[in-house]
Protein backbone atom coordinates (compact mmCIF):
# COMPACT_ATOMS: atom_id res chain seq x y z
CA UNK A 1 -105.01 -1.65 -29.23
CA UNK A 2 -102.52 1.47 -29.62
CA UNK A 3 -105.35 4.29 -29.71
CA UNK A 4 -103.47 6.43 -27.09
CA UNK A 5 -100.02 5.78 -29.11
CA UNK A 6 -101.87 6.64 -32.66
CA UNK A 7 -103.74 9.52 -30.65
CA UNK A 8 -100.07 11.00 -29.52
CA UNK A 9 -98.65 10.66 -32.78
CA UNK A 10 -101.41 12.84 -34.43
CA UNK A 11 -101.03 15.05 -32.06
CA UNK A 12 -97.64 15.56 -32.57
CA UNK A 13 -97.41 15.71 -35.97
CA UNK A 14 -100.21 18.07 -36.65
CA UNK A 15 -98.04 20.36 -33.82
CA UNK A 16 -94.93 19.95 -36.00
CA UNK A 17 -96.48 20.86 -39.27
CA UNK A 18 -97.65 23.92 -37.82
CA UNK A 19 -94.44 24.82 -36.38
CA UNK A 20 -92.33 23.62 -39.19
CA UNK A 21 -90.96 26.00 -42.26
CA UNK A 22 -91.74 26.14 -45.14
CA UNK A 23 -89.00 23.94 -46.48
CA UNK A 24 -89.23 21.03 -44.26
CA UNK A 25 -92.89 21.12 -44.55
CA UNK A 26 -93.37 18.74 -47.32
CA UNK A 27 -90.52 16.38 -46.23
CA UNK A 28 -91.85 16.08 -42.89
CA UNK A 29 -95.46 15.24 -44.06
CA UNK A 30 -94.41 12.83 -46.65
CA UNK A 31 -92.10 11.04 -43.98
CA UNK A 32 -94.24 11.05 -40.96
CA UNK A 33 -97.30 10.78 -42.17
CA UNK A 34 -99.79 8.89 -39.60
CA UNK A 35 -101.88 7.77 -42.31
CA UNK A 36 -99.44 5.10 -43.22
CA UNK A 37 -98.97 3.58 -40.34
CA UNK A 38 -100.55 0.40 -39.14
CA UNK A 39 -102.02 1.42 -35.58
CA UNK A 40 -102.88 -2.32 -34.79
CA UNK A 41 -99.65 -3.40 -35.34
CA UNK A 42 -97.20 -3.38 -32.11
CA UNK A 43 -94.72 -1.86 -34.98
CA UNK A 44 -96.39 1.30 -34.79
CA UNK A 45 -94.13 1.57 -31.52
CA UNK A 46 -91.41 1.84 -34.27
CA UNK A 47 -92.94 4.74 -35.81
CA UNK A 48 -93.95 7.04 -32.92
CA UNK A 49 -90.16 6.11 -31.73
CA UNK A 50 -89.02 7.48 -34.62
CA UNK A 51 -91.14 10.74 -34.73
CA UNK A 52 -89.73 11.21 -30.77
CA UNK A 53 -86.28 11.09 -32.89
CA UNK A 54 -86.98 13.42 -35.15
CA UNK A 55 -88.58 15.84 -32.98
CA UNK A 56 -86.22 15.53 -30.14
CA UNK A 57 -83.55 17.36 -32.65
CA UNK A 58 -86.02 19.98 -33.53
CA UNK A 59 -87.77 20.88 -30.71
CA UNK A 60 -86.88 22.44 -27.53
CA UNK A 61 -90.51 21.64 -25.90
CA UNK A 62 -90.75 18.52 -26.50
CA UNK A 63 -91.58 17.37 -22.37
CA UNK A 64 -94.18 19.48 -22.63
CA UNK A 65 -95.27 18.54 -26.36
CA UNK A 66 -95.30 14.98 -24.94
CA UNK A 67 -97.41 15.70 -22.04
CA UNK A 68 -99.46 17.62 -24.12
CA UNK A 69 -100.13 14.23 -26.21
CA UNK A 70 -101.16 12.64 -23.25
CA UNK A 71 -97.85 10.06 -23.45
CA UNK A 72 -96.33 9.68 -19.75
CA UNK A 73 -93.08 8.06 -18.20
CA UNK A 74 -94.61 4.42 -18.72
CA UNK A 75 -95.61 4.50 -22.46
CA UNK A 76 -92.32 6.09 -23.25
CA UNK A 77 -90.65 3.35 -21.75
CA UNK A 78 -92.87 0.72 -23.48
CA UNK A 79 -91.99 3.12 -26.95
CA UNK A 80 -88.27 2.60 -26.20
CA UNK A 81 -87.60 6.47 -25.64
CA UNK A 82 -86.29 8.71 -23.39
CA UNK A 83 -85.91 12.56 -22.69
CA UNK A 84 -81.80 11.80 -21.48
């Protein structure tokens, strides 16, 4: 039911941990990992909400990491985030 959301959030995170140093590395993995999150479950919402969050402080791409993850205007809406 949330392929495109658990698709996104893969995405992402395998971007991150390739831009990430060294010493957030193992936090970030441990914290985000997709893995652990139920994809069937509307609550994954929650969790790709949350990785938005954390990347939004980090990142200075992010619009075009989004895009890139094949999210648009309407699913970040129906995740609860915004680029504002």
């Amino acid at each position: 039911m949330f392929e495109k959301y658990e698709s996104a959030y893969r995405y992402m995170f395998e971007d991150q941990l390739e831009a990430a140093v060294e010493d957030y590395l193992e936090e970030f993995e441990a914290e985000y990992n997709p893995d652990d999150i139920d994809w069937r479950d509307h609550t994954c919402k929650d969790a790709i909400r949350r990785l938005l969050n954390e990347l939004y402080q980090d990142r200075t791409d992010l619009a075009e990491l989004i895009e890139a993850a094949g999210l648009d205007e309407d699913d970040l809406a129906d995740i609860g985030f915004s680029l504002d």
